[in-house]
C-alpha atoms as a PDB file:
ATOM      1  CA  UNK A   1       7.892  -9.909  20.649  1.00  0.00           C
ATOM      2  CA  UNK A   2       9.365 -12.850  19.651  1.00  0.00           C
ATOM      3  CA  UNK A   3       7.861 -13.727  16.106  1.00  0.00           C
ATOM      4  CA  UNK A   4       9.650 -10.769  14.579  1.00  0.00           C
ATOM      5  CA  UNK A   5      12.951 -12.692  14.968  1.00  0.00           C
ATOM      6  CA  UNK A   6      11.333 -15.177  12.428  1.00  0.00           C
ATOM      7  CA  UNK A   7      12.868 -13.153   9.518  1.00  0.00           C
ATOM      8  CA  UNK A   8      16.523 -14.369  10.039  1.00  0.00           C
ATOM      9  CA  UNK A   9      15.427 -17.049   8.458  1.00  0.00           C
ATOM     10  CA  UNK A  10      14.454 -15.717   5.444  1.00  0.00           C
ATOM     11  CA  UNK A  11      16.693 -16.361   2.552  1.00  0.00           C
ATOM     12  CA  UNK A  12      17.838 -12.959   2.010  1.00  0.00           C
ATOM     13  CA  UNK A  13      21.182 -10.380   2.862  1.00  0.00           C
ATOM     14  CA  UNK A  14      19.305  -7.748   5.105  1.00  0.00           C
ATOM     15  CA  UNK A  15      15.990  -7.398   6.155  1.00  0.00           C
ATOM     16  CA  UNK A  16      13.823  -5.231   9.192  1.00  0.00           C
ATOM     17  CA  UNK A  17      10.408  -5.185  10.434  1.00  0.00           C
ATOM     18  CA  UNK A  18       8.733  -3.549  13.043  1.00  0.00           C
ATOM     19  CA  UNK A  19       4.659  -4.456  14.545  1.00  0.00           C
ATOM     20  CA  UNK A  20       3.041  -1.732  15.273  1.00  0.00           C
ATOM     21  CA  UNK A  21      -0.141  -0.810  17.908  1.00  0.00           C
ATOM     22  CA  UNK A  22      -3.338   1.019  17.215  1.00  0.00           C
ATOM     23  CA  UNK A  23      -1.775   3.819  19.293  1.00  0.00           C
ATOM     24  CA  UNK A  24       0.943   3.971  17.577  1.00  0.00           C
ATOM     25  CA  UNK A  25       3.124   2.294  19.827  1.00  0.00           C
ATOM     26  CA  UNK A  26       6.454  -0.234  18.077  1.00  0.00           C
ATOM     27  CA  UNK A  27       5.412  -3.621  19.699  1.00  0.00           C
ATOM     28  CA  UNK A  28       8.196  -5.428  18.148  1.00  0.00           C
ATOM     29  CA  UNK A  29      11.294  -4.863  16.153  1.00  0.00           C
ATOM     30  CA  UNK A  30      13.922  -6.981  14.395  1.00  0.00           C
ATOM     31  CA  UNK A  31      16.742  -5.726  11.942  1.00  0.00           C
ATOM     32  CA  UNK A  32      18.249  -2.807  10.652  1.00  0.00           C
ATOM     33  CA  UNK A  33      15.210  -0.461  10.889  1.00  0.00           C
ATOM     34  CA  UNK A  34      17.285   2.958   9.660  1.00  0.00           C
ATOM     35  CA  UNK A  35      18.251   1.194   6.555  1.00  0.00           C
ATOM     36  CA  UNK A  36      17.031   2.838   3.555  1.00  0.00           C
ATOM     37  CA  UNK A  37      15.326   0.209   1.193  1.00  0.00           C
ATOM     38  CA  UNK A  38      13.741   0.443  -2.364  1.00  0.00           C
ATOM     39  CA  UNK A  39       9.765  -0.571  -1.249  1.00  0.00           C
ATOM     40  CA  UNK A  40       8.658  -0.841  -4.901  1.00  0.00           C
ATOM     41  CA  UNK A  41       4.808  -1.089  -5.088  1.00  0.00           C
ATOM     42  CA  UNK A  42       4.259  -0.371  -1.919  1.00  0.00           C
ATOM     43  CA  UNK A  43       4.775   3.433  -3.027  1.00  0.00           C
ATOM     44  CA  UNK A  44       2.035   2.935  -3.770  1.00  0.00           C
ATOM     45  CA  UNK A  45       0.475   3.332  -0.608  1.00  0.00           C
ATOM     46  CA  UNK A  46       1.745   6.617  -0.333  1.00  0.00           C
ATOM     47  CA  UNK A  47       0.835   7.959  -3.203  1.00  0.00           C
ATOM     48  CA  UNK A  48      -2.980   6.701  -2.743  1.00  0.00           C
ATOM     49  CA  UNK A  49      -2.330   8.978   0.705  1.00  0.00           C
ATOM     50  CA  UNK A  50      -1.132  11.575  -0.802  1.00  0.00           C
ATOM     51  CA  UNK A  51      -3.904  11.736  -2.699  1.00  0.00           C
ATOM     52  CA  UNK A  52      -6.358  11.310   0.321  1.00  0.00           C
ATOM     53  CA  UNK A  53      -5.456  14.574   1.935  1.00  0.00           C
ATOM     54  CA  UNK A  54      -5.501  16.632  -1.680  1.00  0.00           C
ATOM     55  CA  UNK A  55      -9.238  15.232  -1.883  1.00  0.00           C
ATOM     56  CA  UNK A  56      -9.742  16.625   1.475  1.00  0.00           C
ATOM     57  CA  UNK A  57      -7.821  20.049   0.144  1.00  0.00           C
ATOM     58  CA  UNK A  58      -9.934  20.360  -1.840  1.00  0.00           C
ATOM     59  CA  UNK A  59      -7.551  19.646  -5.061  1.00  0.00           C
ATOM     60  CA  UNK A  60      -9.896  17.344  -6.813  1.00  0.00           C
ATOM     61  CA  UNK A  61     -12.380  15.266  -6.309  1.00  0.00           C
ATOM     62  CA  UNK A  62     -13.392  11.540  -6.905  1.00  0.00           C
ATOM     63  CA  UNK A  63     -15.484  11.958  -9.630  1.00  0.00           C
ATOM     64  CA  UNK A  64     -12.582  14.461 -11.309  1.00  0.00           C
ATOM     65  CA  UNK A  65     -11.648  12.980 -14.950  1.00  0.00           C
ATOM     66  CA  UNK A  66      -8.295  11.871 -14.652  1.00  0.00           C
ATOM     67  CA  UNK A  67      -6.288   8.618 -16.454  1.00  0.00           C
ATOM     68  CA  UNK A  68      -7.773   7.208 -20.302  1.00  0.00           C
ATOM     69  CA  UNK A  69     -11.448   8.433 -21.423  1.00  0.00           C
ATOM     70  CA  UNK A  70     -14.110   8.009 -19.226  1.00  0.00           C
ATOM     71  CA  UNK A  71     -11.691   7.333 -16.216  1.00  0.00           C
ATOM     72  CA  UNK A  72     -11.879   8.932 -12.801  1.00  0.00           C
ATOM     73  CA  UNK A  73      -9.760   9.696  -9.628  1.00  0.00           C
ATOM     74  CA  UNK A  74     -11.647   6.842  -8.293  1.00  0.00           C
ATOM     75  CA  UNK A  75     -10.882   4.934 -11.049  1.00  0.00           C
ATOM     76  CA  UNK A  76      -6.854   5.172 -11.058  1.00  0.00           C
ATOM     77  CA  UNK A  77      -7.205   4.672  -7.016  1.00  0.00           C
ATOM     78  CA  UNK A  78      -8.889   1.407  -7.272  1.00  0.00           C
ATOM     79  CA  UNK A  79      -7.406   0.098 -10.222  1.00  0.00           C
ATOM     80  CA  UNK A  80     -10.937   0.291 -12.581  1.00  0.00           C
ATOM     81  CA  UNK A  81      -9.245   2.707 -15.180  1.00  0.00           C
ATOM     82  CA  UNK A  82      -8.888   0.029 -17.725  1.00  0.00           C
ATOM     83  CA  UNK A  83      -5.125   0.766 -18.310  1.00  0.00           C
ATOM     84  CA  UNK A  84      -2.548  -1.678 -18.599  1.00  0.00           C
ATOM     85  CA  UNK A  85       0.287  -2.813 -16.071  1.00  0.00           C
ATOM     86  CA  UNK A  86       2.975  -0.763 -16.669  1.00  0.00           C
ATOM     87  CA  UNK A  87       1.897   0.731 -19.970  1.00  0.00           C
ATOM     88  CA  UNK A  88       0.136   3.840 -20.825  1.00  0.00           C
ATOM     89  CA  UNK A  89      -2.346   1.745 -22.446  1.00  0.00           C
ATOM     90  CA  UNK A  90      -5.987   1.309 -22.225  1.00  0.00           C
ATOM     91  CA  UNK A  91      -6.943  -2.346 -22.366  1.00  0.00           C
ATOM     92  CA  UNK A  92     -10.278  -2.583 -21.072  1.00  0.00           C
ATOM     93  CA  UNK A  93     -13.516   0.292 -20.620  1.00  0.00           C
ATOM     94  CA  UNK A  94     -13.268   2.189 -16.998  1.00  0.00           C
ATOM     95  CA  UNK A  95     -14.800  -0.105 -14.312  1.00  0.00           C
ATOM     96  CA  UNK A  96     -15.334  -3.284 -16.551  1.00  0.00           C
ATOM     97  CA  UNK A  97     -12.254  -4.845 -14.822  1.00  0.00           C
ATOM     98  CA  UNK A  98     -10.060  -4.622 -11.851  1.00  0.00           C
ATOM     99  CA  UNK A  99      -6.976  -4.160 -14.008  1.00  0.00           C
ATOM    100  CA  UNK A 100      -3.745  -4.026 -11.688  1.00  0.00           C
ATOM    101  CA  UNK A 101      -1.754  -0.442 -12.745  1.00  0.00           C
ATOM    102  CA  UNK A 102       1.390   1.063 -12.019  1.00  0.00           C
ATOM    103  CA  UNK A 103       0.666   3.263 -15.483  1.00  0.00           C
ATOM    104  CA  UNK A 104      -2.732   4.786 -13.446  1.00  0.00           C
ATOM    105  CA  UNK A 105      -0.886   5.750 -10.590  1.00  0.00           C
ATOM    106  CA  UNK A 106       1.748   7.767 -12.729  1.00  0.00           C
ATOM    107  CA  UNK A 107      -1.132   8.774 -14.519  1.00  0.00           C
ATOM    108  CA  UNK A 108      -3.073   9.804 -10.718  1.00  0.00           C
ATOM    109  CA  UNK A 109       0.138  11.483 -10.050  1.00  0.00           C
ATOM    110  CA  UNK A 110      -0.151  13.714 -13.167  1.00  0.00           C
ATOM    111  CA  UNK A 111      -3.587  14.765 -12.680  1.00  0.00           C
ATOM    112  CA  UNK A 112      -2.748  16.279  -8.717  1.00  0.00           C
ATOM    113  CA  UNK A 113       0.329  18.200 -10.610  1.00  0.00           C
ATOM    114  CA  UNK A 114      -2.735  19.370 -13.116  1.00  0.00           C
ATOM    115  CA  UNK A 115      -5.044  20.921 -10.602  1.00  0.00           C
ATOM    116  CA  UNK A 116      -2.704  21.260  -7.969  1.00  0.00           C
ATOM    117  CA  UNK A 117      -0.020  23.228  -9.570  1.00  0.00           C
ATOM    118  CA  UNK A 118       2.327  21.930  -7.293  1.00  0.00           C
ATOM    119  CA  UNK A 119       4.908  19.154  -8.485  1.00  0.00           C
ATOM    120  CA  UNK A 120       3.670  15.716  -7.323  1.00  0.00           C
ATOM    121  CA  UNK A 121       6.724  15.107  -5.670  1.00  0.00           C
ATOM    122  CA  UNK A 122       6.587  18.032  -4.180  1.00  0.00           C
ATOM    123  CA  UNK A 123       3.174  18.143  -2.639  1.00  0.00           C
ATOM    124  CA  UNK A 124       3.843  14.378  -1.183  1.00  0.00           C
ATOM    125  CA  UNK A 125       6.899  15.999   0.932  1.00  0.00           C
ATOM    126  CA  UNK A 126       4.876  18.780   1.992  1.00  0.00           C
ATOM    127  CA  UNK A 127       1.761  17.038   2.715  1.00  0.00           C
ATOM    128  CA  UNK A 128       2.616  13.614   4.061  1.00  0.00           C
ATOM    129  CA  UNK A 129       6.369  12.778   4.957  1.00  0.00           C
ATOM    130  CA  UNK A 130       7.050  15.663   6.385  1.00  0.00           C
ATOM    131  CA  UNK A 131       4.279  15.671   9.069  1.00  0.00           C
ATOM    132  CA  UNK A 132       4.963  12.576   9.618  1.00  0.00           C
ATOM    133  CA  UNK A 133       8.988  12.735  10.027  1.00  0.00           C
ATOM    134  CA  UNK A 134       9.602  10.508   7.358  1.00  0.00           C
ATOM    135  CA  UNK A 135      13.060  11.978   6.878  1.00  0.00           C
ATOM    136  CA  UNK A 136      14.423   8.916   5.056  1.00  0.00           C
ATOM    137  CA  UNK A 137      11.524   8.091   3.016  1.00  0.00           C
ATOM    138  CA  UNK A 138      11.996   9.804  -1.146  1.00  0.00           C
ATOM    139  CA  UNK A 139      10.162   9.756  -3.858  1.00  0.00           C
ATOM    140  CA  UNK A 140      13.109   8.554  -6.566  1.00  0.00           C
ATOM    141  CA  UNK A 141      11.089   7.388  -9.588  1.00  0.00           C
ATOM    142  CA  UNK A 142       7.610   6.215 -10.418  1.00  0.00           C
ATOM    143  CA  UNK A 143       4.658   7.182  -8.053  1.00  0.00           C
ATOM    144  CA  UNK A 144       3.722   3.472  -8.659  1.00  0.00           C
ATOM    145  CA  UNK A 145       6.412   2.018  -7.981  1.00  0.00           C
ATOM    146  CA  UNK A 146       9.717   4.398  -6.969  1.00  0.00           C
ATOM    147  CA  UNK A 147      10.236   5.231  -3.367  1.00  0.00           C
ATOM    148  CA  UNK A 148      12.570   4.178  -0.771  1.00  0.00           C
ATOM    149  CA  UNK A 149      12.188   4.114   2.721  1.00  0.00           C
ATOM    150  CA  UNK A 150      12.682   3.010   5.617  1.00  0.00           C
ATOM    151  CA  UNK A 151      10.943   0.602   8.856  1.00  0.00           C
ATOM    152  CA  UNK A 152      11.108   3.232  11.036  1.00  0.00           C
ATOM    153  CA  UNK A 153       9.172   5.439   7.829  1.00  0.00           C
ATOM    154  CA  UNK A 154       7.125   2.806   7.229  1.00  0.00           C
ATOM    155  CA  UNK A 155       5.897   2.858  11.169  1.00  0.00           C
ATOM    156  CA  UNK A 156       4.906   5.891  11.327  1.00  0.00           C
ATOM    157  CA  UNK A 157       2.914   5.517   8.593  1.00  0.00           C
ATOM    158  CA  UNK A 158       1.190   2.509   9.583  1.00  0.00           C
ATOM    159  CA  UNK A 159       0.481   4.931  12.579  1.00  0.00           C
ATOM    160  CA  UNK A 160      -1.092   6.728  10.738  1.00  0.00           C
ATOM    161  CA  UNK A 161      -2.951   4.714   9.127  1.00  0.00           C
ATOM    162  CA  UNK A 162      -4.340   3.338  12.422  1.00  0.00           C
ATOM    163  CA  UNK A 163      -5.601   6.885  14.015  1.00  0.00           C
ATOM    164  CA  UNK A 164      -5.417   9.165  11.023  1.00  0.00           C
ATOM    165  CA  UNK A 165      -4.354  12.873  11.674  1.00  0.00           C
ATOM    166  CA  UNK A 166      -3.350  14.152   8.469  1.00  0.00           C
ATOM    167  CA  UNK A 167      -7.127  12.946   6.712  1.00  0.00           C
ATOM    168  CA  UNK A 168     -10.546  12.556   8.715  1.00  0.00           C
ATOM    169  CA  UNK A 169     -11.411   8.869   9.647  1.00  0.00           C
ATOM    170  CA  UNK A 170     -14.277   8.823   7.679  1.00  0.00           C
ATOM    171  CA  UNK A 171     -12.132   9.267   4.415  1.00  0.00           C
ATOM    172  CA  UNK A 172      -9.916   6.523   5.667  1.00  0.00           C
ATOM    173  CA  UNK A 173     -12.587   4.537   6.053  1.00  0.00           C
ATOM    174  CA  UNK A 174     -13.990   5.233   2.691  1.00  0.00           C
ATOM    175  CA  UNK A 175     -10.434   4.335   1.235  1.00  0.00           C
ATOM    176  CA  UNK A 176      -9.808   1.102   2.976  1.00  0.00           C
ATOM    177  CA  UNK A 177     -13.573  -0.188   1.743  1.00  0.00           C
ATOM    178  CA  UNK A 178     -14.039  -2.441  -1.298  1.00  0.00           C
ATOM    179  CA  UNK A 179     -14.773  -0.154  -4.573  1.00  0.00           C
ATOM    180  CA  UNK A 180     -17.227  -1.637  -6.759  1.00  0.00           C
ATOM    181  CA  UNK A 181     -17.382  -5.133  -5.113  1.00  0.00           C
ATOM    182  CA  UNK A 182     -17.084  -7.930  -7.172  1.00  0.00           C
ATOM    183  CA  UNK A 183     -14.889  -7.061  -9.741  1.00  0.00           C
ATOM    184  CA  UNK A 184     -12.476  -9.901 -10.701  1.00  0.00           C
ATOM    185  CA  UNK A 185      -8.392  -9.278 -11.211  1.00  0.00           C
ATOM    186  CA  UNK A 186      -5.000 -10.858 -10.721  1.00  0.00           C
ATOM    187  CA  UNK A 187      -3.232 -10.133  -8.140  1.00  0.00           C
ATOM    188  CA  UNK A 188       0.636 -10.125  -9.215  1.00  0.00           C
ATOM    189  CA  UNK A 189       2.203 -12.810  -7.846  1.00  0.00           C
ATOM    190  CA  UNK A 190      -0.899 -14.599  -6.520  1.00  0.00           C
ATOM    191  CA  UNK A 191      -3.449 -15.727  -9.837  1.00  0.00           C
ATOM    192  CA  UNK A 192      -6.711 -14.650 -10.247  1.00  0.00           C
ATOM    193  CA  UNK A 193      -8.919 -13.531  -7.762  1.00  0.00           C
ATOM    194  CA  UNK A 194     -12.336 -13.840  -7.449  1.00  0.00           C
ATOM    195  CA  UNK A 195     -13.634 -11.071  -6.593  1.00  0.00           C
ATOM    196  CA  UNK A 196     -10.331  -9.231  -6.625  1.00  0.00           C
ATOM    197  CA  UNK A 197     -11.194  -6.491  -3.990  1.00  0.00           C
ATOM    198  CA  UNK A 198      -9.552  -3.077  -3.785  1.00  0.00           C
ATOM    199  CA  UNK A 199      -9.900  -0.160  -2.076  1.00  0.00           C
ATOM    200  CA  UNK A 200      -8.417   3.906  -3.181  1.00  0.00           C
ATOM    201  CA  UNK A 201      -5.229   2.459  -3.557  1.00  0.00           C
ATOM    202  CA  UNK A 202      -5.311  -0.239  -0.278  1.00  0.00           C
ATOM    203  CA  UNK A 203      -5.811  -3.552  -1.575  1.00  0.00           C
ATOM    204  CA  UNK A 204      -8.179  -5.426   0.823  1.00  0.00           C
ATOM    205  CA  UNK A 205      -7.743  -8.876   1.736  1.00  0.00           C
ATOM    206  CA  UNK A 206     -11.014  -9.619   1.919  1.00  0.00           C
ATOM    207  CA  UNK A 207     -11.074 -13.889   1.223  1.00  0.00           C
ATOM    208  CA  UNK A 208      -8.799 -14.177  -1.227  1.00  0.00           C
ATOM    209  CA  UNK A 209      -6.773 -17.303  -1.259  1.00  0.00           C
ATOM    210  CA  UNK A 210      -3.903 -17.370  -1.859  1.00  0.00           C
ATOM    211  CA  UNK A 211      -2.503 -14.309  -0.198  1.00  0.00           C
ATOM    212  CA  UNK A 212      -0.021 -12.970   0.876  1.00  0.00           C
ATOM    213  CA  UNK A 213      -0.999 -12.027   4.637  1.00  0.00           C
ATOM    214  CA  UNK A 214      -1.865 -15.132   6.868  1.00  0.00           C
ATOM    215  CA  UNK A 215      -4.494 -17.346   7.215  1.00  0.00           C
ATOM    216  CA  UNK A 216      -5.175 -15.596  10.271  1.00  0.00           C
ATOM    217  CA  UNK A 217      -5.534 -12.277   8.703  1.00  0.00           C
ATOM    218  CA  UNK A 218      -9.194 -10.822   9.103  1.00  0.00           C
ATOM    219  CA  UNK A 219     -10.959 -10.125   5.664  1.00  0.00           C
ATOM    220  CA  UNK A 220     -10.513  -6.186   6.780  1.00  0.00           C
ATOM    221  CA  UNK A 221      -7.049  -6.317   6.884  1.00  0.00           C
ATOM    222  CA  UNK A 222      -5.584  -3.786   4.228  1.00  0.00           C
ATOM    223  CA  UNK A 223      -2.437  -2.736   2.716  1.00  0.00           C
ATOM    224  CA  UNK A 224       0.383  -3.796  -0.119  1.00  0.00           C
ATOM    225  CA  UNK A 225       3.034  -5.629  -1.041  1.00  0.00           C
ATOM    226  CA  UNK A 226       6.415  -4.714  -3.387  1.00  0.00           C
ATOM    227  CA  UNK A 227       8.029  -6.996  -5.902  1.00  0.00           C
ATOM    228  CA  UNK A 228      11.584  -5.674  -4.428  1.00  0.00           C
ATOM    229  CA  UNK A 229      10.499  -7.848  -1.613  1.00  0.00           C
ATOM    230  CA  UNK A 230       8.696  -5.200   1.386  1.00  0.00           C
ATOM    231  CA  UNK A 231       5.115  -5.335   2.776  1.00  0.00           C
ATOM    232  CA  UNK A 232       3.146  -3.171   4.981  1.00  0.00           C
ATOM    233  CA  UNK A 233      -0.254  -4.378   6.335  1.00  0.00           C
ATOM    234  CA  UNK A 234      -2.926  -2.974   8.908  1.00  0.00           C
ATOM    235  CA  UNK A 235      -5.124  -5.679  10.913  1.00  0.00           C
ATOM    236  CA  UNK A 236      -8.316  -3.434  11.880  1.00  0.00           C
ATOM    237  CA  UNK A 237      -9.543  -6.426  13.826  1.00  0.00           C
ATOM    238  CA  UNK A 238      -6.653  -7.282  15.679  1.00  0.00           C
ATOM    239  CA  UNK A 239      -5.389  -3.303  16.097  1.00  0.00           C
ATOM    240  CA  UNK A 240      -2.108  -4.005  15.358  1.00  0.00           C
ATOM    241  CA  UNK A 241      -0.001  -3.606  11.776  1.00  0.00           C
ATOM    242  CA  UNK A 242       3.405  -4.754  10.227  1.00  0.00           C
ATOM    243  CA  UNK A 243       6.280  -3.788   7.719  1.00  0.00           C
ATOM    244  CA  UNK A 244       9.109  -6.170   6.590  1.00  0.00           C
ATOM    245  CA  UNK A 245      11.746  -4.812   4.295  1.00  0.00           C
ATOM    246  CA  UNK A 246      14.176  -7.037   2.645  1.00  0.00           C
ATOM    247  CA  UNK A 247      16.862  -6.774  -0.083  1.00  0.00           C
ATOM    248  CA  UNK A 248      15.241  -9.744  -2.277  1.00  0.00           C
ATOM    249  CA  UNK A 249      12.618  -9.164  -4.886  1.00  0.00           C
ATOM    250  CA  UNK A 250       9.535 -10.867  -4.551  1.00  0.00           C
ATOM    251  CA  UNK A 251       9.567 -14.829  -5.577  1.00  0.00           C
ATOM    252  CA  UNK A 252       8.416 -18.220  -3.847  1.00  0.00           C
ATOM    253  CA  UNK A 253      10.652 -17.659  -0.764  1.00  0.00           C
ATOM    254  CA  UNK A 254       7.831 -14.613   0.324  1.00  0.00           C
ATOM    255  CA  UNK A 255       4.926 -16.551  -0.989  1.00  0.00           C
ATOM    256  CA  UNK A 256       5.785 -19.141   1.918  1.00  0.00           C
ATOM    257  CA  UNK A 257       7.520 -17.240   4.494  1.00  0.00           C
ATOM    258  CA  UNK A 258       5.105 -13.669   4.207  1.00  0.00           C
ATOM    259  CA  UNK A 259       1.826 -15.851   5.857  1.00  0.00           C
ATOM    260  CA  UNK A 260       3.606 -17.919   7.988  1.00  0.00           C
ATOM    261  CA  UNK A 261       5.156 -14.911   9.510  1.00  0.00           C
ATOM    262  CA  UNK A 262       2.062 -12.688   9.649  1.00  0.00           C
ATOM    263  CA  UNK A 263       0.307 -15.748  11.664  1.00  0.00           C
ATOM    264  CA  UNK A 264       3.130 -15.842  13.842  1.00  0.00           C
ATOM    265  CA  UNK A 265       2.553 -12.383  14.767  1.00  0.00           C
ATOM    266  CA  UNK A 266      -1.043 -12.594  15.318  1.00  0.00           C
ATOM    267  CA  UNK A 267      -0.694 -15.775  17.353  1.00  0.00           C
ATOM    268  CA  UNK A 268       1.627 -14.143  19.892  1.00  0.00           C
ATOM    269  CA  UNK A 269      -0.486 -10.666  20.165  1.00  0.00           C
ATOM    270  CA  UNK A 270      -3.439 -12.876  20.515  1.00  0.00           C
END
């Protein structure tokens, strides 16, 4: 592929990103894609996994109480817990408000410790990198927000996220489906949304403009971005998904060179 050369000219020190097939396959790569890099929210992503396959264990469920009063699994997944950014916090009733939070997903990450009995960190390692050979990829700080990792992780993952193995495809499904639809939110970095759709723990692209995938993205497409400057995204539509890593927190730079680059890879697979 040619597109992925594109991120040369991005204005930052290092940066890889790899495309990725519905089977799995590593259409395209471009960089330094060993390089260890801090992903920031889009820990996220594996935390919401994480939490996935304890559903399907049998850990907890959905409806489990978990986060501020009155707050579910559910709720902390898909951002309807009513607590604040990065504080523990409630600012708003459960599901009144899609209420982007870092603080749930700590919180999320507590309640599998609770009924697990096995250290968050710990059950992550054992239940998701290390099936998936994610040697590089470690959980250093906040389940919101605290992992680093790697391209080559971060494809496998997408892999997985394409033809599940570790969770049935009907919970995938579920998770990558808009949670009570029309709920309104900011999305950091790109204003208020309206609706602001989510899924357990996959934002959804749904039509939201601005954004931070291309205009060519289909309103399926699912995934997350990370204020240190990383994305990873899954195209159901067009079969295909893509990580970029760079060294450069989030700012204007990605707001403009994110789409552009996502349409370039879409244009040349199409």
């Amino acid at each position: 592929m040619h597109s992925v050369s594109q991120i040369e000219q991005w204005p930052v020190d290092h940066a890889a990103t790899a495309v990725i097939a519905r089977d799995g396959a590593t259409l395209g790569a471009h960089g330094d894609t060993a390089r260890r890099f801090p992903i920031a929210s889009v820990t996220k992503l594996l935390t919401a996994y994480s939490t996935l396959i304890a559903l399907e264990e049998g850990v907890f469920e959905l409806a489990t109480l978990a986060g501020p009063e009155g707050s579910t699994v559910r709720d902390l997944l898909a951002h309807t817990s009513g607590l604040a950014f990065n504080e523990h916090k409630v600012v708003a009733e459960p599901r009144t408000r899609r209420l982007y939070s870092s603080a749930g997903f700590e919180q999320l990450a507590e309640a599998l410790t609770k009924h697990s009995g096995i250290d968050f960190a710990d059950y992550q390692q054992e239940a998701l990198l290390t099936p998936l050979a994610m040697r590089a990829t470690t959980l250093d700080g906040s389940p919101g927000a605290g992992a680093t990792s790697t391209v080559d992780d971060l494809a496998s993952f997408a892999a997985e996220l394409q033809h599940p193995r570790l969770i049935a495809a009907e919970t995938l499904a579920t998770a990558t489906s808009v949670v009570r639809p029309g709920l309104n939110g900011v999305l950091p970095g790109f204003g208020h949304q309206k609706p602001n759709d989510w899924g357990l723990g996959f934002e959804i692209r749904s039509r939201k403009d601005p954004h931070w995938t291309g205009a060519a993205s289909s309103p399926r497409t699912f995934g997350h971005f990370g204020q240190s400057g990383t994305f990873l995204w899954v195209d159901p539509d067009a079969g295909v998904a893509c990580v970029a890593l760079t060294d450069r927190d989030f700012g204007p730079w990605a707001v403009e060179a994110w789409p552009a680059y996502t349409d370039a890879v879409l244009a040349e697979l199409a």
